[in-house]
PDB file of N, CA and C in Angstrom:
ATOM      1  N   UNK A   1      -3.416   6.068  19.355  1.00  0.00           N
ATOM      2  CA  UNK A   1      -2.066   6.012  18.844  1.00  0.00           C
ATOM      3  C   UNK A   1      -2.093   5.566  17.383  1.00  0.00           C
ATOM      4  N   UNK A   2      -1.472   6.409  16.187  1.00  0.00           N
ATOM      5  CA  UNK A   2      -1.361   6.061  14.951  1.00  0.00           C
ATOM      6  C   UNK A   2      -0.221   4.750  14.590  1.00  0.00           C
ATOM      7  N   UNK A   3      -0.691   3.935  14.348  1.00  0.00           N
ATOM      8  CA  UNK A   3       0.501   2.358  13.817  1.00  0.00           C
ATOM      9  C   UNK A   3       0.366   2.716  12.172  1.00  0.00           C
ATOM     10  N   UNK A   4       1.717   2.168  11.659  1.00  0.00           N
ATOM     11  CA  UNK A   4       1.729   2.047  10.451  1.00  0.00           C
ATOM     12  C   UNK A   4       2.507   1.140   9.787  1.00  0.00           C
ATOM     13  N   UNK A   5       2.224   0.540   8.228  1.00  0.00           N
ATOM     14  CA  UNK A   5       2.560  -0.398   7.849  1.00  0.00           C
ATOM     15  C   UNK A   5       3.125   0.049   6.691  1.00  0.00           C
ATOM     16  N   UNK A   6       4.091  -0.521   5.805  1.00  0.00           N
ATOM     17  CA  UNK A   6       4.208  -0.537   4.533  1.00  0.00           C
ATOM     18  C   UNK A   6       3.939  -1.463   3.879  1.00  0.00           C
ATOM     19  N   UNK A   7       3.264  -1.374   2.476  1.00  0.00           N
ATOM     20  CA  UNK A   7       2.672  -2.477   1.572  1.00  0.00           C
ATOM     21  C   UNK A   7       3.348  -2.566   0.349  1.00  0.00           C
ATOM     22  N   UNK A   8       4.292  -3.672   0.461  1.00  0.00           N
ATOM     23  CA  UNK A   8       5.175  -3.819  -0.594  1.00  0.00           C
ATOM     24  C   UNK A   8       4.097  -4.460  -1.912  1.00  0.00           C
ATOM     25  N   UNK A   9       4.391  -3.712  -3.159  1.00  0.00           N
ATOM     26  CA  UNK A   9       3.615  -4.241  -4.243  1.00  0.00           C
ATOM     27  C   UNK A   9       4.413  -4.173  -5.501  1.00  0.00           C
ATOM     28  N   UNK A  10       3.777  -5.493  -6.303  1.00  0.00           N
ATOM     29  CA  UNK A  10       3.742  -5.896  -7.288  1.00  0.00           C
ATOM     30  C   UNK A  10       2.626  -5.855  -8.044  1.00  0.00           C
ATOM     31  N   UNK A  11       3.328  -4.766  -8.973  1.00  0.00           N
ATOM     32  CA  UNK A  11       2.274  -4.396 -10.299  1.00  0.00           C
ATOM     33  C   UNK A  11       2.262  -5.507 -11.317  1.00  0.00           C
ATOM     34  N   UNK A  12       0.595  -5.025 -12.178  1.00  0.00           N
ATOM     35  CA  UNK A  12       1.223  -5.681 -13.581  1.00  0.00           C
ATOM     36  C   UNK A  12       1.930  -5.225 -14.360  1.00  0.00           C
ATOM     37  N   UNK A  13       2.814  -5.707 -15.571  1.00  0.00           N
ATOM     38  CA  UNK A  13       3.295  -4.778 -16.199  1.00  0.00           C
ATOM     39  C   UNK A  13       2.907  -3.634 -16.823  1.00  0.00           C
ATOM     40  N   UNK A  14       3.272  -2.577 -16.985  1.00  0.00           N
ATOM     41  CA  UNK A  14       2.869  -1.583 -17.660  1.00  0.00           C
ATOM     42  C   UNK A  14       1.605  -0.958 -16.918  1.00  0.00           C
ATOM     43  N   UNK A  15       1.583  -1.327 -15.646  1.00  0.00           N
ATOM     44  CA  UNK A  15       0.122  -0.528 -14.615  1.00  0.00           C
ATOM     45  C   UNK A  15       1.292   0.667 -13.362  1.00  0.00           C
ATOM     46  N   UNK A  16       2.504   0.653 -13.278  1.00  0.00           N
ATOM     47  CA  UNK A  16       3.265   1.183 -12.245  1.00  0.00           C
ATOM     48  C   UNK A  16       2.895   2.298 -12.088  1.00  0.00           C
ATOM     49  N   UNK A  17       2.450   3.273 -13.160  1.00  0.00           N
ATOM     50  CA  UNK A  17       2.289   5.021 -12.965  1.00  0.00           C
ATOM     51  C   UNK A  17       0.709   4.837 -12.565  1.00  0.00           C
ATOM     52  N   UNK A  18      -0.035   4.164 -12.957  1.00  0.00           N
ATOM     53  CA  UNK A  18      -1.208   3.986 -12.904  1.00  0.00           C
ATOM     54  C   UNK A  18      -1.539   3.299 -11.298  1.00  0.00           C
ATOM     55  N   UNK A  19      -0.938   2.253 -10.916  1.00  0.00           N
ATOM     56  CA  UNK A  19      -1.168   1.983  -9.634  1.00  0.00           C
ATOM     57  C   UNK A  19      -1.009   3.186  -8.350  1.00  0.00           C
ATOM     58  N   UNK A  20       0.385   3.677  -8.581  1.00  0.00           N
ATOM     59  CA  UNK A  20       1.141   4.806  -8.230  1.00  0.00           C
ATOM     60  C   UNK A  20      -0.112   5.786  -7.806  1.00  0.00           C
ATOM     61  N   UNK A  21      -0.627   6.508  -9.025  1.00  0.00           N
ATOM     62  CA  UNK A  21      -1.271   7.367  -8.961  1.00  0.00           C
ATOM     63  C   UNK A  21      -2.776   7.111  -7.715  1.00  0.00           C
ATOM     64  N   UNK A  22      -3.114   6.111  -8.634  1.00  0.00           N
ATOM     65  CA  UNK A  22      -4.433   5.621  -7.128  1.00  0.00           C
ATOM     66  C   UNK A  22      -4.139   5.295  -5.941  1.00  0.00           C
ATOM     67  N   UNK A  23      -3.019   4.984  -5.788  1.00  0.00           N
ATOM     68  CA  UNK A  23      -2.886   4.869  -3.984  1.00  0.00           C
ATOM     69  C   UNK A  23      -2.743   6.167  -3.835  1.00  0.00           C
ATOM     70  N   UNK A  24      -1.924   7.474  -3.981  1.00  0.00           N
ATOM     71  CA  UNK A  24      -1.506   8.541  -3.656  1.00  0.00           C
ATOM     72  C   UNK A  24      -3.067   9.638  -3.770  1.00  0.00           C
ATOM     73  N   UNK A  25      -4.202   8.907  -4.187  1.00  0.00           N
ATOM     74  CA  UNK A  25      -5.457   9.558  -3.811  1.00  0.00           C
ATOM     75  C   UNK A  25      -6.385   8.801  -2.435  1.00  0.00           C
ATOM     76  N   UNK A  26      -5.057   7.669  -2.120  1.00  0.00           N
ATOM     77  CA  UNK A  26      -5.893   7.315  -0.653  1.00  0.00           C
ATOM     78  C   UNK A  26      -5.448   8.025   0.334  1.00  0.00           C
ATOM     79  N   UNK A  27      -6.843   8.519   1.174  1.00  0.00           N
ATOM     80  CA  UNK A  27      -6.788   9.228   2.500  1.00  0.00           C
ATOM     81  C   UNK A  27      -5.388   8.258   3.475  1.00  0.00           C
ATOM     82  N   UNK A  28      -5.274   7.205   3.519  1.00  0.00           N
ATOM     83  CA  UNK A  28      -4.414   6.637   4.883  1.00  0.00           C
ATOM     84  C   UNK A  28      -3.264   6.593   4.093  1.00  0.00           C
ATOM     85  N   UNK A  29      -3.033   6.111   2.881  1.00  0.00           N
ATOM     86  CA  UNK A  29      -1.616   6.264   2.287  1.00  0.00           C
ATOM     87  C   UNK A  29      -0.632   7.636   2.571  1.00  0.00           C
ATOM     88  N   UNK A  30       0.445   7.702   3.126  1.00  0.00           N
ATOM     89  CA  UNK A  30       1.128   9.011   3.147  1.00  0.00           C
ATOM     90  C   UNK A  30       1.909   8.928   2.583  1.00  0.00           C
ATOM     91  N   UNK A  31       2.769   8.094   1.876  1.00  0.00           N
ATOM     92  CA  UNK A  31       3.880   7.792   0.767  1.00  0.00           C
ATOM     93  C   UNK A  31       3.840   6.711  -0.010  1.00  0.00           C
ATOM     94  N   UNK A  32       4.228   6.790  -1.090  1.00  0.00           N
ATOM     95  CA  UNK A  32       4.402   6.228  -2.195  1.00  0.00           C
ATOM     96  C   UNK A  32       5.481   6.178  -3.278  1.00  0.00           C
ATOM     97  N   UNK A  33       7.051   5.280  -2.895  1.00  0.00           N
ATOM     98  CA  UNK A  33       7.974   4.898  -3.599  1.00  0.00           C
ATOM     99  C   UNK A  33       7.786   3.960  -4.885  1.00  0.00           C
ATOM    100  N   UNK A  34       8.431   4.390  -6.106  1.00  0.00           N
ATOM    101  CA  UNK A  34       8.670   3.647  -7.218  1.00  0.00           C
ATOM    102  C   UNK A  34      10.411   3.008  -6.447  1.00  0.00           C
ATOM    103  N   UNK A  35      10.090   1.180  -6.374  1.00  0.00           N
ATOM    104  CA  UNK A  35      11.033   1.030  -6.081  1.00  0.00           C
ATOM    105  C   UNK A  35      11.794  -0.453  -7.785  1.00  0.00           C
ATOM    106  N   UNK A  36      12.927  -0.207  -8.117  1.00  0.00           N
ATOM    107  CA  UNK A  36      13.556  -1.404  -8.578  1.00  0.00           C
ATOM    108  C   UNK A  36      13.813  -3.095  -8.193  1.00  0.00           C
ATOM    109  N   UNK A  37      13.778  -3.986  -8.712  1.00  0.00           N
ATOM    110  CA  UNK A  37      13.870  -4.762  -8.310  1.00  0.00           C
ATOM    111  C   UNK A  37      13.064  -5.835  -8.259  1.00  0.00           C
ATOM    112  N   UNK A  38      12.348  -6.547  -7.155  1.00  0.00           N
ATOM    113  CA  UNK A  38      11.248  -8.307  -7.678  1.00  0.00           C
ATOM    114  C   UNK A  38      10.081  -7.259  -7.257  1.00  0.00           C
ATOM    115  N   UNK A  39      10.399  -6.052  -6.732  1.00  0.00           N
ATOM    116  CA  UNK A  39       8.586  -5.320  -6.357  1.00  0.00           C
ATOM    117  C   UNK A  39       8.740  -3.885  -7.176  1.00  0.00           C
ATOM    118  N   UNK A  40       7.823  -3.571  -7.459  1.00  0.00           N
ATOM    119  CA  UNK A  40       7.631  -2.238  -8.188  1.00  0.00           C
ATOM    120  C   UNK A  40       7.361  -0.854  -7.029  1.00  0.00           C
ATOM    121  N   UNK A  41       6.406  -0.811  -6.396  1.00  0.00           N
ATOM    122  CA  UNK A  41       5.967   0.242  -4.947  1.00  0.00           C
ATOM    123  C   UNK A  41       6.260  -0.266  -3.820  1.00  0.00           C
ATOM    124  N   UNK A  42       6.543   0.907  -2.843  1.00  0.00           N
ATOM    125  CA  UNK A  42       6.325   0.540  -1.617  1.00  0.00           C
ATOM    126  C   UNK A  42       5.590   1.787  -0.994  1.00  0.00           C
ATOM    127  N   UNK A  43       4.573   1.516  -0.202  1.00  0.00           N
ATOM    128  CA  UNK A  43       3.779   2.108   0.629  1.00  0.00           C
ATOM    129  C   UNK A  43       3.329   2.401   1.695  1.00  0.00           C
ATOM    130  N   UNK A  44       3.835   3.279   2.852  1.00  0.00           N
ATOM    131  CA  UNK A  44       3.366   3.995   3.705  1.00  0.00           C
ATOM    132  C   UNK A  44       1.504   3.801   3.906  1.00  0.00           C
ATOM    133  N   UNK A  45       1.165   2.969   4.764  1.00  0.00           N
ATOM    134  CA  UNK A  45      -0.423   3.786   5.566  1.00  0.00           C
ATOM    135  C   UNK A  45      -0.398   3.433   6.840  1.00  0.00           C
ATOM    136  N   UNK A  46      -0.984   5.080   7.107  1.00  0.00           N
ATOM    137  CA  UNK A  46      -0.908   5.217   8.841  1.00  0.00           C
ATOM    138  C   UNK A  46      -2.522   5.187   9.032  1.00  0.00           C
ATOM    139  N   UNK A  47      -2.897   4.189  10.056  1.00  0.00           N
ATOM    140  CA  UNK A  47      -3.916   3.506  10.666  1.00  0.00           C
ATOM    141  C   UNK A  47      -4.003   3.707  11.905  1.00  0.00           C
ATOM    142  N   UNK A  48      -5.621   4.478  12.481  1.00  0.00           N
ATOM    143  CA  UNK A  48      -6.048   4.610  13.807  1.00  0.00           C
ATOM    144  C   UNK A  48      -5.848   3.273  14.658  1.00  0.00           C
ATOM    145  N   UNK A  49      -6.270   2.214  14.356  1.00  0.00           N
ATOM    146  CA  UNK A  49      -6.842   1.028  14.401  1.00  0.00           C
ATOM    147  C   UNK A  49      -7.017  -0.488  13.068  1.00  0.00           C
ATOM    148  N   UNK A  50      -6.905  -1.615  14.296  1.00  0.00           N
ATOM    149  CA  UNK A  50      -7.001  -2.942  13.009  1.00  0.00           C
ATOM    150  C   UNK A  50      -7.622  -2.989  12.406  1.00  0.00           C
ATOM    151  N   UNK A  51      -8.654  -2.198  13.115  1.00  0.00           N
ATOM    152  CA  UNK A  51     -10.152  -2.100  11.900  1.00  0.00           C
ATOM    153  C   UNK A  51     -10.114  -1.264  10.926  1.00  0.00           C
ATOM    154  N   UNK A  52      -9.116  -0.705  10.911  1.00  0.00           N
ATOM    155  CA  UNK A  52      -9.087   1.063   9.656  1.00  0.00           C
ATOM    156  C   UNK A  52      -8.380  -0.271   8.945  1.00  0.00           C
ATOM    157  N   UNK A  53      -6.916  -0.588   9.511  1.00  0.00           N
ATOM    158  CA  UNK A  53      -5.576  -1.667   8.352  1.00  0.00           C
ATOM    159  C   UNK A  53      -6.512  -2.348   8.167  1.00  0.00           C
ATOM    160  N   UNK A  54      -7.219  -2.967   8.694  1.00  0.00           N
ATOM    161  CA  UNK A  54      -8.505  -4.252   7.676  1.00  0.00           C
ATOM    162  C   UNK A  54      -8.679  -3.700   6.650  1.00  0.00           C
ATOM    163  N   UNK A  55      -9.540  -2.386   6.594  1.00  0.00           N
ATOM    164  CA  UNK A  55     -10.357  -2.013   5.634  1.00  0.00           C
ATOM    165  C   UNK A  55      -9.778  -1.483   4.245  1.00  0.00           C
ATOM    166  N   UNK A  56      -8.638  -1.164   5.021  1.00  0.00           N
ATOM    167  CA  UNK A  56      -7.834  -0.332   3.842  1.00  0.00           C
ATOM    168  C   UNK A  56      -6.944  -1.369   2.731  1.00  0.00           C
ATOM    169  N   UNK A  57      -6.817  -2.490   3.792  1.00  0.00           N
ATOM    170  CA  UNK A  57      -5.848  -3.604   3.103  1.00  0.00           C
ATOM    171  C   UNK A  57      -7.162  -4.837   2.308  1.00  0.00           C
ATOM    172  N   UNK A  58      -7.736  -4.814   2.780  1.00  0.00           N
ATOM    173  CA  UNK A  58      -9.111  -6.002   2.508  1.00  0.00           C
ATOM    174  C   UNK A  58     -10.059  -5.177   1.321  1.00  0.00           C
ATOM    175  N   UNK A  59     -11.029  -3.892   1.939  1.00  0.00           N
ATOM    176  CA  UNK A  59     -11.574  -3.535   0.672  1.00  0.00           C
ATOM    177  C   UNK A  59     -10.731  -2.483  -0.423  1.00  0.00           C
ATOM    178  N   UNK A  60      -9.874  -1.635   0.262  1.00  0.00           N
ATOM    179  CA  UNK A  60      -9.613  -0.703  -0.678  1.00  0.00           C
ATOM    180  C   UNK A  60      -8.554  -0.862  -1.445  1.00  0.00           C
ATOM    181  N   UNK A  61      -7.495  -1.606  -1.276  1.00  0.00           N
ATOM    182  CA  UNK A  61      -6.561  -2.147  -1.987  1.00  0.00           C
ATOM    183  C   UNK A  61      -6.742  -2.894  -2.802  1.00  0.00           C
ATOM    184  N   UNK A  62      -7.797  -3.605  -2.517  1.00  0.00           N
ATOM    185  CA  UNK A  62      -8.034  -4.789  -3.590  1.00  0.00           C
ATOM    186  C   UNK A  62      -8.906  -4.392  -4.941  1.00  0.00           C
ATOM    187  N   UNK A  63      -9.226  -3.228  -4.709  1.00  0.00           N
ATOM    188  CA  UNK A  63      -9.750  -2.772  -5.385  1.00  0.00           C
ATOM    189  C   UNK A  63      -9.111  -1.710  -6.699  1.00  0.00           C
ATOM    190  N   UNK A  64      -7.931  -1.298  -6.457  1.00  0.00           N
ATOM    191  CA  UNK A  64      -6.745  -0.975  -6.781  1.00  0.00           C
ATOM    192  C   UNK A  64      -6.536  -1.713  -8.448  1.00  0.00           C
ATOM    193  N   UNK A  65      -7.141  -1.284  -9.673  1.00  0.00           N
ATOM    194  CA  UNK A  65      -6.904  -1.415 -10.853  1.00  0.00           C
ATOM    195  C   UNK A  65      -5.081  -1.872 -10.988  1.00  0.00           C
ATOM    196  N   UNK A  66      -4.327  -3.072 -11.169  1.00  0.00           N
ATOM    197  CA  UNK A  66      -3.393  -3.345 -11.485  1.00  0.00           C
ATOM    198  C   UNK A  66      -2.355  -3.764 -10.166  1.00  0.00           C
ATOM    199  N   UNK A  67      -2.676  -4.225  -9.152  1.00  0.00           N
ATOM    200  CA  UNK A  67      -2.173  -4.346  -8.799  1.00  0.00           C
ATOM    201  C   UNK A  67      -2.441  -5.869  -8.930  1.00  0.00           C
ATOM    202  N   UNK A  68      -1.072  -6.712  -8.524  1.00  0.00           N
ATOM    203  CA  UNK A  68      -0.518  -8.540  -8.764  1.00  0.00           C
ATOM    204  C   UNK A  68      -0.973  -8.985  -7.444  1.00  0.00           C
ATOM    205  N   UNK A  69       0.046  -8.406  -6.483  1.00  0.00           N
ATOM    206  CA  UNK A  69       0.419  -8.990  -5.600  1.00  0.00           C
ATOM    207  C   UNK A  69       0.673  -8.032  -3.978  1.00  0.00           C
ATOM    208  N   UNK A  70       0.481  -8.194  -3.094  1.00  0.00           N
ATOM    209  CA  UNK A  70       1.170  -7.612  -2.074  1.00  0.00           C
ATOM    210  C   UNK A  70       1.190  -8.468  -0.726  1.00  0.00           C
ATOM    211  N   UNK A  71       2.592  -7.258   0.053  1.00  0.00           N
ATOM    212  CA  UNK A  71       3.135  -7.916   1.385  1.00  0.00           C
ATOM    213  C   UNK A  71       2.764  -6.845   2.717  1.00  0.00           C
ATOM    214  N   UNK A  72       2.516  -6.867   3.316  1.00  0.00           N
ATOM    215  CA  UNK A  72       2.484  -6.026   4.406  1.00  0.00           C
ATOM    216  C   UNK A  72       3.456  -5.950   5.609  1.00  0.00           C
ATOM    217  N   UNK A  73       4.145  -5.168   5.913  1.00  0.00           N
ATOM    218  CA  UNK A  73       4.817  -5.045   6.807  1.00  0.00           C
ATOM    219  C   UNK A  73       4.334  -4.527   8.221  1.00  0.00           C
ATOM    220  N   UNK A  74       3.651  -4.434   9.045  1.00  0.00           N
ATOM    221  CA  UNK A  74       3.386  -4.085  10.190  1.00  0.00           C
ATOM    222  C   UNK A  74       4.626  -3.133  10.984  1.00  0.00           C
ATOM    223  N   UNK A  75       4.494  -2.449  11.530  1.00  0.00           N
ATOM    224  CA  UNK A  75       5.639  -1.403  12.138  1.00  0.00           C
ATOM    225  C   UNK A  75       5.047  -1.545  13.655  1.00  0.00           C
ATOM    226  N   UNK A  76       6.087  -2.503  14.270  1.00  0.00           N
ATOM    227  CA  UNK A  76       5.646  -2.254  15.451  1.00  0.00           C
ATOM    228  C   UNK A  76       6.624  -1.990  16.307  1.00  0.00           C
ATOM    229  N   UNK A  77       6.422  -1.390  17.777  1.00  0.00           N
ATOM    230  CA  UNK A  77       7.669  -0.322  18.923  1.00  0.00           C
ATOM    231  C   UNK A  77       8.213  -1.593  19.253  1.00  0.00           C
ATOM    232  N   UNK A  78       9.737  -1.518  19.602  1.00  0.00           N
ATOM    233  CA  UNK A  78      10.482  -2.062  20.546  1.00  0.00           C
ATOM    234  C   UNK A  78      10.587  -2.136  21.546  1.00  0.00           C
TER     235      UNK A  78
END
């Protein structure tokens, strides 16, 4: 079963098109909003497993040229 999260982020200044662009070349990312306001993106990734959201949130995000800060939202059924 595919779970998915959104990863609210905070850029540095002047990195938004630039952050933008490198998530939207990750395989698990499926969307990518420029949003207004105290966060700059919000992000869509759909994950097989905790072990894929580990990897994707632990090594590959962090790795992510310009990014500050982020939140994760977990999407889980009712």
């Amino acid at each position: 079963m595919t779970s998915l999260a959104w990863i609210l982020i905070s850029c540095e200044p002047g990195r938004e098109r630039d952050v933008y662009l490198q998530l939207l070349d990750m395989p698990v990312v499926s969307e990518v909003s420029v949003v207004y306001g105290e966060l700059d993106l919000v992000a869509r990734i759909d994950f097989e497993s905790e072990k894929d959201m580990s990897r994707t949130l632990i090594e590959d995000m962090r790795h992510v040229e310009g990014i500050r800060k982020t939140e994760t939202l977990i999407a889980v059924e009712v």
